[in-house]
C-alpha atoms as a PDB file:
ATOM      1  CA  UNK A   1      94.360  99.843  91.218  1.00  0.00           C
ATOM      2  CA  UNK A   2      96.198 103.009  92.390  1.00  0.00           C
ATOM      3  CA  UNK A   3      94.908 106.611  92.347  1.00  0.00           C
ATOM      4  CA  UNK A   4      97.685 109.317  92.590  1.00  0.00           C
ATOM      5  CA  UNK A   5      98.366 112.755  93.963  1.00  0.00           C
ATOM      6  CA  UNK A   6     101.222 114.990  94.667  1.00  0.00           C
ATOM      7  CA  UNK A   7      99.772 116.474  98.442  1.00  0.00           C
ATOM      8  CA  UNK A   8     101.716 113.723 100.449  1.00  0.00           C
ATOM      9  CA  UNK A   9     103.473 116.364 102.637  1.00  0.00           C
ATOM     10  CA  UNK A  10     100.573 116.848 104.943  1.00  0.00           C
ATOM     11  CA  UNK A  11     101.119 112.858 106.166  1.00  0.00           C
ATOM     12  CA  UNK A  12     102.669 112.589 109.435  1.00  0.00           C
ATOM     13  CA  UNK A  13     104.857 108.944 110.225  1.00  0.00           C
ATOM     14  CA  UNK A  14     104.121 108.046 113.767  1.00  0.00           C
ATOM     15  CA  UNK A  15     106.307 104.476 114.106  1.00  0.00           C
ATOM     16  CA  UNK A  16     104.022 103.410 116.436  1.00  0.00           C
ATOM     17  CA  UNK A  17     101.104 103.013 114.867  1.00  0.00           C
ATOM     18  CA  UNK A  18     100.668  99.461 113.216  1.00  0.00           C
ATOM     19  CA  UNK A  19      98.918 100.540 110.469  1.00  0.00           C
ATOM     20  CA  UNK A  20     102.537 102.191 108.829  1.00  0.00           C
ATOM     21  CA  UNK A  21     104.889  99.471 107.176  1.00  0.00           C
ATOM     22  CA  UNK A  22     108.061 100.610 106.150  1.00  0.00           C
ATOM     23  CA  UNK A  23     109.084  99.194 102.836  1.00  0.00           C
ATOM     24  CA  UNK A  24     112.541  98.416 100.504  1.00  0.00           C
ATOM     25  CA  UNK A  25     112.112 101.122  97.871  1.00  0.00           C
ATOM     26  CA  UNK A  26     114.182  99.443  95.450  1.00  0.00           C
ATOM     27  CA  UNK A  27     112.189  96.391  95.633  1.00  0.00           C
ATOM     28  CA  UNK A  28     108.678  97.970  94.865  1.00  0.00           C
ATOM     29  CA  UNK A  29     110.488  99.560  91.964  1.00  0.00           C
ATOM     30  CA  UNK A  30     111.388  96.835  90.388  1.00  0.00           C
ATOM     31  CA  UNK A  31     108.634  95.190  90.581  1.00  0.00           C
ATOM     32  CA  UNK A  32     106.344  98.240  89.437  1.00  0.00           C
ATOM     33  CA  UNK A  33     108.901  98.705  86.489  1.00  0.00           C
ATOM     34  CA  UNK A  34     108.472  95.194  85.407  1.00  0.00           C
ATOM     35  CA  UNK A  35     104.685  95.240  85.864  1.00  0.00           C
ATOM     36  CA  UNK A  36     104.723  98.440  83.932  1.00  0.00           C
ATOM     37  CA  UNK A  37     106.509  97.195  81.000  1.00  0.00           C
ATOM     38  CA  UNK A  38     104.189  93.885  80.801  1.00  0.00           C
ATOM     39  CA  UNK A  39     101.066  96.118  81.203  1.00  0.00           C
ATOM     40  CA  UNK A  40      98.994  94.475  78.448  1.00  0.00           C
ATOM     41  CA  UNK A  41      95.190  95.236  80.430  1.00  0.00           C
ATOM     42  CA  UNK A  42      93.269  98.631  80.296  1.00  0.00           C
ATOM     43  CA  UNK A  43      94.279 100.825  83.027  1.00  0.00           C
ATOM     44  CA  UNK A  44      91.511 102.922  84.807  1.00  0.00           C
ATOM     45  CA  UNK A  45      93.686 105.080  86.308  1.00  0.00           C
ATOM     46  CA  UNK A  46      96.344 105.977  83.699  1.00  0.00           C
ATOM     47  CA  UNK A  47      99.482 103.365  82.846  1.00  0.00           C
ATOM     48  CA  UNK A  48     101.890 105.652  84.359  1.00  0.00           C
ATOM     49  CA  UNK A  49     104.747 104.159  86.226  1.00  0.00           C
ATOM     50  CA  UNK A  50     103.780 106.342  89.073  1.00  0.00           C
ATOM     51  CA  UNK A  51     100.497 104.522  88.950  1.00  0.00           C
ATOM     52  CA  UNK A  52     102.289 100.886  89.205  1.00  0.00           C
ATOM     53  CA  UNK A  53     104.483 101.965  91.793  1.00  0.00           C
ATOM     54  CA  UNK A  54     101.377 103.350  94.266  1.00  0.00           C
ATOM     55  CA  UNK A  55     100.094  99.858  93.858  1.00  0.00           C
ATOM     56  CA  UNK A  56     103.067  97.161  94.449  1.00  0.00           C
ATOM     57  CA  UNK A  57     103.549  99.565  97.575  1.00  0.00           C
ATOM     58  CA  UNK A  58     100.082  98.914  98.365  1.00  0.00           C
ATOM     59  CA  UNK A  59     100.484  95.472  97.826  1.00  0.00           C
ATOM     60  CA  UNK A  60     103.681  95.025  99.431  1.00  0.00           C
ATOM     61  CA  UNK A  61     102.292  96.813 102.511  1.00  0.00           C
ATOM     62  CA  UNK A  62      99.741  94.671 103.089  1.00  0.00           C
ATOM     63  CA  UNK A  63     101.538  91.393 102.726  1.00  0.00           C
ATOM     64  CA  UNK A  64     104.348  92.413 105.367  1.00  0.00           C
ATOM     65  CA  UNK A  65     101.977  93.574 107.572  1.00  0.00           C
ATOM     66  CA  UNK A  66      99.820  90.295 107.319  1.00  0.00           C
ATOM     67  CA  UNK A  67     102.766  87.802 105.991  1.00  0.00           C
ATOM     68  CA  UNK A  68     100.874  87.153 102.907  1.00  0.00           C
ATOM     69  CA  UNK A  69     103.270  86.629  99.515  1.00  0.00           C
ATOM     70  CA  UNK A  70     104.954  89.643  98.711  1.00  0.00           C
ATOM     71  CA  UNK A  71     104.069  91.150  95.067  1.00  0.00           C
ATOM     72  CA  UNK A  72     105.644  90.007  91.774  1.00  0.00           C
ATOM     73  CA  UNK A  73     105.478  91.488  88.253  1.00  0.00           C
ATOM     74  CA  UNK A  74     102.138  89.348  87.697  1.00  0.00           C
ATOM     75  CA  UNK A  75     100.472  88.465  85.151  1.00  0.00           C
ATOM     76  CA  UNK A  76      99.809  90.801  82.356  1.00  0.00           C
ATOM     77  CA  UNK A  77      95.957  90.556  82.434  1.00  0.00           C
ATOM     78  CA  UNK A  78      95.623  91.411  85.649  1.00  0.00           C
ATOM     79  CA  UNK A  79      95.029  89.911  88.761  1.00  0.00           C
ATOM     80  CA  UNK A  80      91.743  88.738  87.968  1.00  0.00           C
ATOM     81  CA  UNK A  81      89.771  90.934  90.445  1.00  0.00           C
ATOM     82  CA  UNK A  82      91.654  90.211  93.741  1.00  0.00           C
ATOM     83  CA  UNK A  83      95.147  90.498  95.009  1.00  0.00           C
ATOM     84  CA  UNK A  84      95.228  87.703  98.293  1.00  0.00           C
ATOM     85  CA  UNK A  85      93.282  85.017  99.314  1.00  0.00           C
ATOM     86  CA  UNK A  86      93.295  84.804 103.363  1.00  0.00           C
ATOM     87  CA  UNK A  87      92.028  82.973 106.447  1.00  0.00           C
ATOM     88  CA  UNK A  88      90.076  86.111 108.089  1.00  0.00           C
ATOM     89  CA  UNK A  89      89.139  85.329 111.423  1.00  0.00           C
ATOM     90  CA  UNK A  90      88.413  81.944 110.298  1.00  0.00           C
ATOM     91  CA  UNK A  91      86.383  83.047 107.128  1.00  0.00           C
ATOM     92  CA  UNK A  92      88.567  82.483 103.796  1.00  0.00           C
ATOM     93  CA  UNK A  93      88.062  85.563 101.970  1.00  0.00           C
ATOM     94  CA  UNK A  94      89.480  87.529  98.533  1.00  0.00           C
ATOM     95  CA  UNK A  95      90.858  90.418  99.509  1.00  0.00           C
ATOM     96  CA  UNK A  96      91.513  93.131  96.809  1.00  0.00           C
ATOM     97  CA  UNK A  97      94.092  96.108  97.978  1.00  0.00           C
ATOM     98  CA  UNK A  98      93.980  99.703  96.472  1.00  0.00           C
ATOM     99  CA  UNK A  99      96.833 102.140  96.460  1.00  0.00           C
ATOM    100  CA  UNK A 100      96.752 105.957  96.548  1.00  0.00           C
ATOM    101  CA  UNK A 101      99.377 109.163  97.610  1.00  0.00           C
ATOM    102  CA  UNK A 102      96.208 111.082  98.883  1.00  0.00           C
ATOM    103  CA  UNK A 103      96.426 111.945 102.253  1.00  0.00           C
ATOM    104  CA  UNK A 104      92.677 112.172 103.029  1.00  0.00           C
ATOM    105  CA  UNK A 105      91.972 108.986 100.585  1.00  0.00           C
ATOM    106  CA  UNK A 106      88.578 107.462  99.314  1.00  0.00           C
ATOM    107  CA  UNK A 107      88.642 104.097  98.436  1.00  0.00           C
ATOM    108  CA  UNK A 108      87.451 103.598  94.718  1.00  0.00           C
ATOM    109  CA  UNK A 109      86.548 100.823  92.622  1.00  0.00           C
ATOM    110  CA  UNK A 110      85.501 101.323  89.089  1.00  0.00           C
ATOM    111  CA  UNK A 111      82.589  99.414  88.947  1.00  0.00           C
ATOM    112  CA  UNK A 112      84.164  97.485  85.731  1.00  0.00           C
ATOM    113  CA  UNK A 113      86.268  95.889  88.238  1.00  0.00           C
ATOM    114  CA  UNK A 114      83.695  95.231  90.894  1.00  0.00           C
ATOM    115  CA  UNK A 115      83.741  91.272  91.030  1.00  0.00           C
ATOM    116  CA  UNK A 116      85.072  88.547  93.306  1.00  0.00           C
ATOM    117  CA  UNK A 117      86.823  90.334  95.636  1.00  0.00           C
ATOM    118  CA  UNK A 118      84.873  90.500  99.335  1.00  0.00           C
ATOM    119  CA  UNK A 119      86.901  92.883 100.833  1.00  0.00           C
ATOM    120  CA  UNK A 120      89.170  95.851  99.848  1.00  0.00           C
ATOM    121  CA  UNK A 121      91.977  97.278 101.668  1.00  0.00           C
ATOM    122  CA  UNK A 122      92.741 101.093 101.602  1.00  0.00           C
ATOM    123  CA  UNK A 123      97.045 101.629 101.120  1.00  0.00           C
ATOM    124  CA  UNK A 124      98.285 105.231 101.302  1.00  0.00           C
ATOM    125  CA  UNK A 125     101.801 105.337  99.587  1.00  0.00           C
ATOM    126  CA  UNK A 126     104.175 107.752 101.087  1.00  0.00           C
ATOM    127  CA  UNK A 127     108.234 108.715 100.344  1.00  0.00           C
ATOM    128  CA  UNK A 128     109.594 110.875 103.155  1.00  0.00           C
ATOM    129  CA  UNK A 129     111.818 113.604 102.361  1.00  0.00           C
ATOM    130  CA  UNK A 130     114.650 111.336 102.691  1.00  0.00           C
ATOM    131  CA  UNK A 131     113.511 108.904 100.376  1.00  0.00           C
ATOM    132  CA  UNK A 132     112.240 106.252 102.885  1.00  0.00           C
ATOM    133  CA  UNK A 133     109.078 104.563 101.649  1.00  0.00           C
ATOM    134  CA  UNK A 134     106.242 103.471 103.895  1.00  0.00           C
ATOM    135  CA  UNK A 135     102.593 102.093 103.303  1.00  0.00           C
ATOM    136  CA  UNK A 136     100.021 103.230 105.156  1.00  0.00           C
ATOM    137  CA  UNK A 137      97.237 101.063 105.952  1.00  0.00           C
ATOM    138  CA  UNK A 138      94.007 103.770 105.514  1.00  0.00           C
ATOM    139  CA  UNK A 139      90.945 101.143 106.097  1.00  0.00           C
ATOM    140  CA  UNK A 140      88.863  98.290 104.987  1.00  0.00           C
ATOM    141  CA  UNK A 141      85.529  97.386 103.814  1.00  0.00           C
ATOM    142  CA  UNK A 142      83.508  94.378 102.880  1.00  0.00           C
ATOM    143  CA  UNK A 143      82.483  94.680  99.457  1.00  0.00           C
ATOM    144  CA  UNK A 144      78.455  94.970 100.109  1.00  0.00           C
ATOM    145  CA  UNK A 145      79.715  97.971 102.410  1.00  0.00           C
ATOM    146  CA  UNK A 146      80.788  99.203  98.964  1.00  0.00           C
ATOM    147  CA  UNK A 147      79.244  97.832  96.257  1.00  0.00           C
ATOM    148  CA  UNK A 148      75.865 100.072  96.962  1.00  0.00           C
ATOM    149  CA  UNK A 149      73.919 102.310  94.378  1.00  0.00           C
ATOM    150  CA  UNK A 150      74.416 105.115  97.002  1.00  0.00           C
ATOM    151  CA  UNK A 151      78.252 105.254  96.828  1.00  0.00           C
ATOM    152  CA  UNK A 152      77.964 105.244  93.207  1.00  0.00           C
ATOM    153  CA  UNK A 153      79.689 108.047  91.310  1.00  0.00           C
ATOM    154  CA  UNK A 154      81.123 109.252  88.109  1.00  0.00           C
ATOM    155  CA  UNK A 155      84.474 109.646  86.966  1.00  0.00           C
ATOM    156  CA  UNK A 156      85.866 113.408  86.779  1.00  0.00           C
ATOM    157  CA  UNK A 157      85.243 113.209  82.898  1.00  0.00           C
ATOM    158  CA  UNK A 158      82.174 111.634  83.464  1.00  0.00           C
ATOM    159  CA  UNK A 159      82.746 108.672  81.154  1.00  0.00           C
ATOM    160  CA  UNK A 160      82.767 105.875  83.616  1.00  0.00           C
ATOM    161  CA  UNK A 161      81.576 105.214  87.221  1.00  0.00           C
ATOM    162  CA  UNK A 162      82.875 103.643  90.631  1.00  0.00           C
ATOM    163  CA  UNK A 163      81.769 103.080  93.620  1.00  0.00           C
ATOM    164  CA  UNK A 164      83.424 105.140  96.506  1.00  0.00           C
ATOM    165  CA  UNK A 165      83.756 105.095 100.068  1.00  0.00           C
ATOM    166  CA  UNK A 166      85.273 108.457 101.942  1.00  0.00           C
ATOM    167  CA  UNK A 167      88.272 107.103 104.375  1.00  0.00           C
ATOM    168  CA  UNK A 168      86.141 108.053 107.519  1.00  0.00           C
ATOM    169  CA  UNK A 169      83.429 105.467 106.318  1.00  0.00           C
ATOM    170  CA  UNK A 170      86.281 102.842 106.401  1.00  0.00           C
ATOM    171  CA  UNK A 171      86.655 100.081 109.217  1.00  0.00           C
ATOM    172  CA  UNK A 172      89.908  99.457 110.439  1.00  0.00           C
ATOM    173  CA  UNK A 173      92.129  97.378 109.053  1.00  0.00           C
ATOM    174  CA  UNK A 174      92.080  93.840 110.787  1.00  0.00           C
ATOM    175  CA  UNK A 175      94.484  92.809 113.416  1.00  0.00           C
ATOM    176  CA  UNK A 176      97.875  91.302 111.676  1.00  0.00           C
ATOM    177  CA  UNK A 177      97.300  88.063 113.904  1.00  0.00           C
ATOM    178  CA  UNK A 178      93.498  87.630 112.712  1.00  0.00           C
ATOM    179  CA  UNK A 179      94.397  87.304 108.682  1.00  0.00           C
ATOM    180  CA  UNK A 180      96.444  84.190 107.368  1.00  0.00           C
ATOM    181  CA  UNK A 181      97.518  83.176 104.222  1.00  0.00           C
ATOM    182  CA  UNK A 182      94.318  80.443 103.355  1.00  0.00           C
ATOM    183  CA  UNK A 183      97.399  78.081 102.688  1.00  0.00           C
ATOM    184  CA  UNK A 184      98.569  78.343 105.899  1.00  0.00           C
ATOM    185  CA  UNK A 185      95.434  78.003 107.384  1.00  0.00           C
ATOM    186  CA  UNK A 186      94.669  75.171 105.499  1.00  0.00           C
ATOM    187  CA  UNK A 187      98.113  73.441 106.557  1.00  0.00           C
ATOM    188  CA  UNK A 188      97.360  73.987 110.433  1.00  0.00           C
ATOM    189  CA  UNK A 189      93.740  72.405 109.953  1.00  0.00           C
ATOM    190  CA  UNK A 190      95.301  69.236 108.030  1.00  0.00           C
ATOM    191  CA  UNK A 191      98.257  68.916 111.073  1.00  0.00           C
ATOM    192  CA  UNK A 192      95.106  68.800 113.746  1.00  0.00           C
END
């Protein structure tokens, strides 16, 4: 799910914060392009390409930063409500990531897509003037941080809801060496 905006000139890249993954351009492309032309689901947010390519870079960010699988085209459904399932600090959990170009972002979830997902992670997409892509880890939140009648609001046309959560009532993203692919996890525990 990916929510775009032209006003990423304001972002600054500092290379030393570990939130900030730089990315292969060409490969979220291609996978956004193929994801676009299987797009069989209802799209929230529009079906624009733009759209697809905000959220394999959200995607992609998140999986190098965590070494989780890295995004494919998918399946044309969807992803069923969550894009990773991870070892969190020794909790498994179903983490779904959002994308956006915003560069003061709120995290939104139409609340037609609220389901399994525990957590959500917050991706700003951003293309330097150069070209170079990077994805910007914003913030995270538990779903019952989220999933309250309070951060409840309606679409700009006012014909469906989400819930929303401004990026300064985020938490930070987890440490890279606290989240495992449940997989891996699961192979440690049987080797013990």
């Amino acid at each position: 799910m990916s929510q775009t905006h032209d006003d990423t000139t304001d972002l600054r890249i500092d290379p030393d914060r570990t939130n900030v993954v730089p990315l292969d351009r060409d490969a979220v492309d291609l996978v956004a392009r193929a994801r676009h032309e299987n797009l069989s689901r209802p799209a929230y947010w529009g079906d624009s390409l733009d759209h697809e390519r905000t959220g394999v870079t959200a995607e992609a960010a998140v999986a190098t930063r965590f070494g989780l699988p890295t995004p494919t085209a998918g399946d044309p459904s969807g992803d069923g409500g969550y894009d990773y399932l991870v070892d969190h600090a020794g909790r498994t959990e179903r983490w779904d990531v959002k994308g956006t170009t915003y560069a003061n972002p709120s995290l939104m979830v139409p609340e037609t897509y609220v389901g399994p997902a525990d957590a959500y992670v917050l991706v700003t997409r951003h293309v330097t003037a150069d070209g170079a892509l990077f994805g910007i880890l914003q913030g995270f939140a538990r779903a019952e941080r989220l999933v309250r009648p309070a951060n409840r609001t309606p679409s700009k046309n006012r014909k469906a809801w989400h819930y929303e959560l401004g990026n300064d009532a985020l938490g930070p993203v987890p440490d890279a060496d606290a989240v495992r692919p449940v997989a891996d996890a699961r192979e440690e525990a049987d080797r013990e």
